[in-house]
N, C-alpha and C. Protein backbone atom coordinates (compact mmCIF):
# COMPACT_ATOMS: atom_id res chain seq x y z
N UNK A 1 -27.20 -5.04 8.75
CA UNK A 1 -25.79 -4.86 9.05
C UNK A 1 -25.00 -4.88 7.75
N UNK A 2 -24.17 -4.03 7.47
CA UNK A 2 -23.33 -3.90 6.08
C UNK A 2 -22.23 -4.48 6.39
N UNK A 3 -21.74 -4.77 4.97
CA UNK A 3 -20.51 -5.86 5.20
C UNK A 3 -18.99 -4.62 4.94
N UNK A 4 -18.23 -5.12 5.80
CA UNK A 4 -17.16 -4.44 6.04
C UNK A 4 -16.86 -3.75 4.81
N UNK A 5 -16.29 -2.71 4.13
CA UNK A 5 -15.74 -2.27 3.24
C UNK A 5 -14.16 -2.56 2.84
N UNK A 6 -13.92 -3.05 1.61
CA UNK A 6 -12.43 -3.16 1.07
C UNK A 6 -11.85 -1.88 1.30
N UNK A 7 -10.47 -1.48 1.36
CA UNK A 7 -9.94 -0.28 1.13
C UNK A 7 -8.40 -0.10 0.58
N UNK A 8 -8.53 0.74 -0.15
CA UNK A 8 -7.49 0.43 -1.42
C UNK A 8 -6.61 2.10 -0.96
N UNK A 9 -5.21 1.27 -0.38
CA UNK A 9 -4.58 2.97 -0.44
C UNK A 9 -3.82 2.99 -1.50
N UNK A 10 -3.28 3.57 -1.73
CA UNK A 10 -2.27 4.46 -2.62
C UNK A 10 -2.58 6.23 -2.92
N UNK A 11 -1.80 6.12 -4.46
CA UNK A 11 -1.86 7.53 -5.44
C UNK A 11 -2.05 7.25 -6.63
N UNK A 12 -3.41 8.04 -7.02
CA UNK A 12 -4.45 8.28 -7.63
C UNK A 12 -3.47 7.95 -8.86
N UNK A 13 -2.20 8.61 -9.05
CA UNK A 13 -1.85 8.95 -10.37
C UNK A 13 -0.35 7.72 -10.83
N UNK A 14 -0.60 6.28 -9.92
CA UNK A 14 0.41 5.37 -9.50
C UNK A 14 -0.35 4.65 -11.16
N UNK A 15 0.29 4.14 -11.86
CA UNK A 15 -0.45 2.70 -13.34
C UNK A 15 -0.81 1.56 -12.53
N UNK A 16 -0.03 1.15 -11.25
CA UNK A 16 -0.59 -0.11 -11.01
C UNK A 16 -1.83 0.05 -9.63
N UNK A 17 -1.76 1.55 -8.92
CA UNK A 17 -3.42 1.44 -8.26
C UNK A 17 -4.28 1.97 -9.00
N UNK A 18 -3.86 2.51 -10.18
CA UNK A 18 -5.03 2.63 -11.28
C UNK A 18 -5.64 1.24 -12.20
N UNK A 19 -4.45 0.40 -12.53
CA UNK A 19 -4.93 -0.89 -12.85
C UNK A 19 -5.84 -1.83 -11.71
N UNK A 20 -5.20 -1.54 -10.61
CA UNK A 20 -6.28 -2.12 -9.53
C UNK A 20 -7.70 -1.79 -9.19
N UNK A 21 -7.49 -0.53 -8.99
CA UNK A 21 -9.05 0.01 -8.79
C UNK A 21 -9.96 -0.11 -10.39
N UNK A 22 -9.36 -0.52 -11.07
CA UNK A 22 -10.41 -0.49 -12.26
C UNK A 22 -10.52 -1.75 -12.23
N UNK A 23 -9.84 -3.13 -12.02
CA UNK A 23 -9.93 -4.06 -11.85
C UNK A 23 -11.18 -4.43 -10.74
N UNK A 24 -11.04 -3.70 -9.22
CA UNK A 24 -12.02 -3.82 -8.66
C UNK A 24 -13.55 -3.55 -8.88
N UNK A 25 -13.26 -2.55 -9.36
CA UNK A 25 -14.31 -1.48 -10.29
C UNK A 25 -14.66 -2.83 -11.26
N UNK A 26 -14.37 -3.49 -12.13
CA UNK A 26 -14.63 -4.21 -13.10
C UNK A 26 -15.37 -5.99 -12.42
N UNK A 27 -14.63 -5.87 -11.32
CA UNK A 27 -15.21 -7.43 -10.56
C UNK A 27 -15.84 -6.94 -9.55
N UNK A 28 -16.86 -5.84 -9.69
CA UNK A 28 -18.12 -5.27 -8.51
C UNK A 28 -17.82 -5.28 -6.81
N UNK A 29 -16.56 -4.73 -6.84
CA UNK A 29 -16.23 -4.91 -5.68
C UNK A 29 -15.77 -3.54 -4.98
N UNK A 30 -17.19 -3.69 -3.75
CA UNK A 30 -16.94 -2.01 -3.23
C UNK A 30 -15.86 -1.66 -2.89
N UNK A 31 -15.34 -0.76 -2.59
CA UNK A 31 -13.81 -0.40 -2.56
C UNK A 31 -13.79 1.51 -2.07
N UNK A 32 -13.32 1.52 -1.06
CA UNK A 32 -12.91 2.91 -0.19
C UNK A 32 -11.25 2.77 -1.01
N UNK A 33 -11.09 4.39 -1.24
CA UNK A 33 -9.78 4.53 -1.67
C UNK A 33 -9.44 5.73 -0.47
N UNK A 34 -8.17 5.60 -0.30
CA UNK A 34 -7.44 6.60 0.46
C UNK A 34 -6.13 6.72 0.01
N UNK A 35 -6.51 8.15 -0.44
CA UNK A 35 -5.17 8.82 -1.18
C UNK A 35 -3.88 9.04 -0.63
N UNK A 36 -2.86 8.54 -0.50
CA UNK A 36 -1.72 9.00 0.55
C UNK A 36 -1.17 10.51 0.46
N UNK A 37 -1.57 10.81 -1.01
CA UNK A 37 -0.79 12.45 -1.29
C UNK A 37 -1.46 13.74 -0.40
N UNK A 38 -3.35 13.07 -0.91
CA UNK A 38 -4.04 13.92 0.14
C UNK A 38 -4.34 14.05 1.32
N UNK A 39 -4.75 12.70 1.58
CA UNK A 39 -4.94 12.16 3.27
C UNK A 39 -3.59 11.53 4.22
N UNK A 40 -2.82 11.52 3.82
CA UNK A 40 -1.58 10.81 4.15
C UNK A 40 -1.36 9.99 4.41
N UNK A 41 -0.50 9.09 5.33
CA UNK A 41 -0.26 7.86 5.49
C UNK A 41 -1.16 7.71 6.90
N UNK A 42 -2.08 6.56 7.47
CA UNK A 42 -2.78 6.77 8.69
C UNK A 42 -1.64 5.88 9.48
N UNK A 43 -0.72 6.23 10.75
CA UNK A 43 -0.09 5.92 11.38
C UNK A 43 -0.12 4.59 11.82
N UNK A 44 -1.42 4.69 12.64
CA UNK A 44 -2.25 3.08 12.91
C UNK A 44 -2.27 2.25 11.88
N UNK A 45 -2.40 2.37 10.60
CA UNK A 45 -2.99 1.65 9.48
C UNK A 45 -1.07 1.49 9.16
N UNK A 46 -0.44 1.75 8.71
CA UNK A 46 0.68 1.95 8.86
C UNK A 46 1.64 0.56 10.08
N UNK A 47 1.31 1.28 10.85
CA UNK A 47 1.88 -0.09 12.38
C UNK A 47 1.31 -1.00 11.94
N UNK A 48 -0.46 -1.39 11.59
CA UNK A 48 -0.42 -2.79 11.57
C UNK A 48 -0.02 -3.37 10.23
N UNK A 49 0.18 -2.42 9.23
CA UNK A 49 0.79 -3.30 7.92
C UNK A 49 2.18 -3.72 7.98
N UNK A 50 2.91 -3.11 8.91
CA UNK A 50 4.54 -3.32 9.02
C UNK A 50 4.12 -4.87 9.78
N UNK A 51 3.26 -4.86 10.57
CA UNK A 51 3.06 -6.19 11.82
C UNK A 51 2.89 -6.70 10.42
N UNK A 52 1.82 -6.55 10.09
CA UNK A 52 1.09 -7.93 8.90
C UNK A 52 2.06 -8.47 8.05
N UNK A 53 2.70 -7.38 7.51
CA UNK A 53 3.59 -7.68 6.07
C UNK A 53 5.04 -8.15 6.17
N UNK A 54 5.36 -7.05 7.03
CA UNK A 54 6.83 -6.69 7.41
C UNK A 54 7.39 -5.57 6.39
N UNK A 55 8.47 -4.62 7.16
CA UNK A 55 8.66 -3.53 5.90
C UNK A 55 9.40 -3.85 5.11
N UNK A 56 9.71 -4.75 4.84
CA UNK A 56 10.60 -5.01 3.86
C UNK A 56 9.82 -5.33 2.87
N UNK A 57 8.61 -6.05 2.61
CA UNK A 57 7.38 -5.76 2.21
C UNK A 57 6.95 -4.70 1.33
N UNK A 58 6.75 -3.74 2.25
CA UNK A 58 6.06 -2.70 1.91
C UNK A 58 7.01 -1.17 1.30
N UNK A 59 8.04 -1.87 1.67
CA UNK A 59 9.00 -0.47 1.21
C UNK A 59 9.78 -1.05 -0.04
N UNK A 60 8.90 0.13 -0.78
CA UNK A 60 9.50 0.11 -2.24
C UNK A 60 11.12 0.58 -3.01
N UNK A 61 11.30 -0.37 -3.27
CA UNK A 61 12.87 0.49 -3.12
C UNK A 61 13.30 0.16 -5.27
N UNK A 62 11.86 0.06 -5.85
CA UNK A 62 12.59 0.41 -7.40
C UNK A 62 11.68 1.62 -7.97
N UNK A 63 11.01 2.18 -6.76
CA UNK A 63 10.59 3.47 -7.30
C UNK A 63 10.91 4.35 -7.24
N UNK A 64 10.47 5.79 -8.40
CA UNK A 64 11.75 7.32 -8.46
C UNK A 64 12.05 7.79 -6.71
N UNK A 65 10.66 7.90 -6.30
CA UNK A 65 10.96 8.33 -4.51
C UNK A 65 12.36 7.44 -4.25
N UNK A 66 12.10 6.93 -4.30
CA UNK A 66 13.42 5.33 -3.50
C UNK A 66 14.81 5.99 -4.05
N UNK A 67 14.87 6.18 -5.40
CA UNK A 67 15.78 6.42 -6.39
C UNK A 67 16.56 8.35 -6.22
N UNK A 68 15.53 8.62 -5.82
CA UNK A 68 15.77 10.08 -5.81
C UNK A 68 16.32 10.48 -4.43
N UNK A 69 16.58 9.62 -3.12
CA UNK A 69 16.62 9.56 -2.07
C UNK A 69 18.06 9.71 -2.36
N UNK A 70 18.91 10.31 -1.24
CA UNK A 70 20.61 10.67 -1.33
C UNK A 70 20.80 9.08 -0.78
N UNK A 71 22.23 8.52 -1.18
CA UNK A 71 22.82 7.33 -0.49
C UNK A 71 22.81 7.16 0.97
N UNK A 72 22.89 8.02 1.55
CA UNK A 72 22.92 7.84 2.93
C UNK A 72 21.66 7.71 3.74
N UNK A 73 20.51 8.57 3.02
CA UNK A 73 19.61 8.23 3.31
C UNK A 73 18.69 6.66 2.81
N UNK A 74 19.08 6.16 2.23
CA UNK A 74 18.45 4.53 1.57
C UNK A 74 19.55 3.72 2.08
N UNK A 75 20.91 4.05 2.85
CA UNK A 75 21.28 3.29 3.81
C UNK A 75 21.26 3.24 4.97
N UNK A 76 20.71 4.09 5.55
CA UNK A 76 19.53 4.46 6.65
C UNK A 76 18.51 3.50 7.07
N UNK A 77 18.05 3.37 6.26
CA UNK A 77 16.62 1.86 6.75
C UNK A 77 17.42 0.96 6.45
N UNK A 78 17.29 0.87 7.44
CA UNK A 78 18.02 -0.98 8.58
C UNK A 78 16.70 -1.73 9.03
N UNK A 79 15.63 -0.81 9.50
CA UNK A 79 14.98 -2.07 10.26
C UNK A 79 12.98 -1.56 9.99
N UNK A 80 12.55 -1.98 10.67
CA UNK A 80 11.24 -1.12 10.92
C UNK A 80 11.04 -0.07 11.05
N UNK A 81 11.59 0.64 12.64
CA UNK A 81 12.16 1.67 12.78
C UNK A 81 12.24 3.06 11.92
N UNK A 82 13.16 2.48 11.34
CA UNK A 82 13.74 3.52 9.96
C UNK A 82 12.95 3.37 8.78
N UNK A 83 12.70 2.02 8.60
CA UNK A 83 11.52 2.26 7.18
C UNK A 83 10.34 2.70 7.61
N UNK A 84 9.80 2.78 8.82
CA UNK A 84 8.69 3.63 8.87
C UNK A 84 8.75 5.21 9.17
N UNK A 85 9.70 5.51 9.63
CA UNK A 85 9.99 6.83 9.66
C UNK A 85 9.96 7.73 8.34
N UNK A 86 10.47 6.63 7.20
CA UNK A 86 10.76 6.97 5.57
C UNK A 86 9.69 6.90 5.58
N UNK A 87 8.55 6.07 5.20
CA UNK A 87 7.54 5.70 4.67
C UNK A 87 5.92 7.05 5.38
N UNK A 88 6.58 7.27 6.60
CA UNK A 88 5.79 8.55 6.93
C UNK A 88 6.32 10.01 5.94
N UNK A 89 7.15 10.12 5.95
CA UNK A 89 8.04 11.34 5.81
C UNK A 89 7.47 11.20 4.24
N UNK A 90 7.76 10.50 3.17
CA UNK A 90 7.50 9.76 1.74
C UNK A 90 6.79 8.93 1.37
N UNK A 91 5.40 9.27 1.56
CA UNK A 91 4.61 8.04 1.00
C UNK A 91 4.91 7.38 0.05
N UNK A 92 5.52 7.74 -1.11
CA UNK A 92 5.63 7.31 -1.90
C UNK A 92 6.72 5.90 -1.72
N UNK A 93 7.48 5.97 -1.04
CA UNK A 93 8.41 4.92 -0.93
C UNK A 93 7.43 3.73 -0.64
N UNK A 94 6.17 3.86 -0.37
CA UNK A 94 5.29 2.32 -0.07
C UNK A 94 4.68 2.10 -1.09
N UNK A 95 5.14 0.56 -1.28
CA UNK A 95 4.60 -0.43 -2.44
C UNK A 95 3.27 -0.08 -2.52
N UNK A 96 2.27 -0.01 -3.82
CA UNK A 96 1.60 0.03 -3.78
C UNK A 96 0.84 -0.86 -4.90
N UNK A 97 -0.57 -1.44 -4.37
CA UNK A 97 -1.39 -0.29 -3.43
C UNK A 97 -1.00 -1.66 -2.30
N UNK A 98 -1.84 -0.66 -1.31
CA UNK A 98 -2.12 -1.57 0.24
C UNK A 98 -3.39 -1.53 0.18
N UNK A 99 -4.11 -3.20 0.24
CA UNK A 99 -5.53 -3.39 0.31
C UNK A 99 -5.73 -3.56 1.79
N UNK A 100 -6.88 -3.18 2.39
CA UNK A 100 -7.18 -4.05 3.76
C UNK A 100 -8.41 -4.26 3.07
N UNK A 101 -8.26 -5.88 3.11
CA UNK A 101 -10.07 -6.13 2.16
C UNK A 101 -10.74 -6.18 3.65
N UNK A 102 -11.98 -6.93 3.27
CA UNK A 102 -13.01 -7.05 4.04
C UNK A 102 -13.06 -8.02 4.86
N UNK A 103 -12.14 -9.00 4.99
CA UNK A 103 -11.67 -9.91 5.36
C UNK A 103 -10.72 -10.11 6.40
N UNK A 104 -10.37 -8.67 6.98
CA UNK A 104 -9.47 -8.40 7.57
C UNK A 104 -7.92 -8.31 7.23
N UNK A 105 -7.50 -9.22 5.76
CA UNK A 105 -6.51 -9.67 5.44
C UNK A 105 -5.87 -8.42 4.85
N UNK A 106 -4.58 -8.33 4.71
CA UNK A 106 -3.83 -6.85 4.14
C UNK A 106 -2.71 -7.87 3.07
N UNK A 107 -3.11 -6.63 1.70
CA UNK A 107 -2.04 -7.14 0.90
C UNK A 107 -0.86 -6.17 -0.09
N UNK A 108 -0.13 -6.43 -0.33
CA UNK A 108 0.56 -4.67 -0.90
C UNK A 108 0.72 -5.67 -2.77
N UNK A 109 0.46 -4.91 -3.31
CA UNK A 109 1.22 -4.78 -4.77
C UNK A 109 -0.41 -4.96 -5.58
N UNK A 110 -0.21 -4.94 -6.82
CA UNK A 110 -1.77 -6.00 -7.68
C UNK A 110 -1.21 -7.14 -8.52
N UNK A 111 -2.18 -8.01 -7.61
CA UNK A 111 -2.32 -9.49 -8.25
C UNK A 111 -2.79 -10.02 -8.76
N UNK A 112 -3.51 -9.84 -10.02
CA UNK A 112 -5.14 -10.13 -10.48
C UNK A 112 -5.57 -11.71 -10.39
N UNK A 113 -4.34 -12.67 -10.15
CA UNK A 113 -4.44 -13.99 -10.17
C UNK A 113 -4.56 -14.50 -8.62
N UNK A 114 -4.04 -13.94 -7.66
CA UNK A 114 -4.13 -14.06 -6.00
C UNK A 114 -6.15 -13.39 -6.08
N UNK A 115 -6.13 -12.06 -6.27
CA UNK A 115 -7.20 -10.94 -6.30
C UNK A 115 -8.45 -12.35 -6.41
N UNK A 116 -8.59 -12.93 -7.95
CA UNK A 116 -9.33 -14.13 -8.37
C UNK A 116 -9.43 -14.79 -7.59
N UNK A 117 -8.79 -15.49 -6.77
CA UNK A 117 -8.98 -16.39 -5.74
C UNK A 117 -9.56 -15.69 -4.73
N UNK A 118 -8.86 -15.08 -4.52
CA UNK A 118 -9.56 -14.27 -3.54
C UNK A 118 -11.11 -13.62 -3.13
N UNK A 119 -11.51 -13.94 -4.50
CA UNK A 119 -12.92 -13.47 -4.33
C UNK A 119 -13.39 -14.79 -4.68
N UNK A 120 -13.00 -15.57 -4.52
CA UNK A 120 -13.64 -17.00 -5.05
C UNK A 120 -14.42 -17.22 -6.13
């Protein structure tokens, strides 16, 4: 029986899921990536990170996507609702990366000092 697989979303071309995945890459830790630019955002995977995290969480609001958004639209997300509607429409507006390790546990940003513990 194989042990669950980590999975690391983001974009390929983000400094901090490139610092992560090389990080993982560096502490032997298998790791599925899923690209949001190519594969998109998975809806399901999506609902349960808003449950897990909350979007306030996960919606990035000091990145160019966030920044490049008209005023009315970044006063628009009020709630879940609306930040997931953004966050489909713009992947990019989600913090990244989003891990679902193997553990079941989901985490958004890189932490290399949480990450450490984390692998005990």
């Amino acid at each position: 029986m194989s042990t669950p697989a980590t999975t690391l979303y983001g974009i390929p071309n983000c400094d901090t899921v490139k610092r992560a995945r090389a990080w993982l890459v560096g502490h032997e830790q298998h790791t599925t990536f899923h690209d949001f630019k190519k594969q998109g955002v998975p809806e399901a995977r999506l609902d349960h990170w808003l449950t897990k995290l909350g979007w306030e969480a996960l919606l990035n609001r000091k990145g160019s996507t966030w920044r490049k958004l008209d005023a009315a639209a970044q006063a628009g997300v009020t709630d879940r609702a609306s930040a997931r509607a953004l966050m489909l429409k713009h992947a990019s507006v989600i913090k990244r990366p989003v891990v679902e390790w193997a553990d079941a546990q989901v985490t958004v940003g890189f932490a290399p000092q949480d990450w450490e513990t984390r692998l005990g």
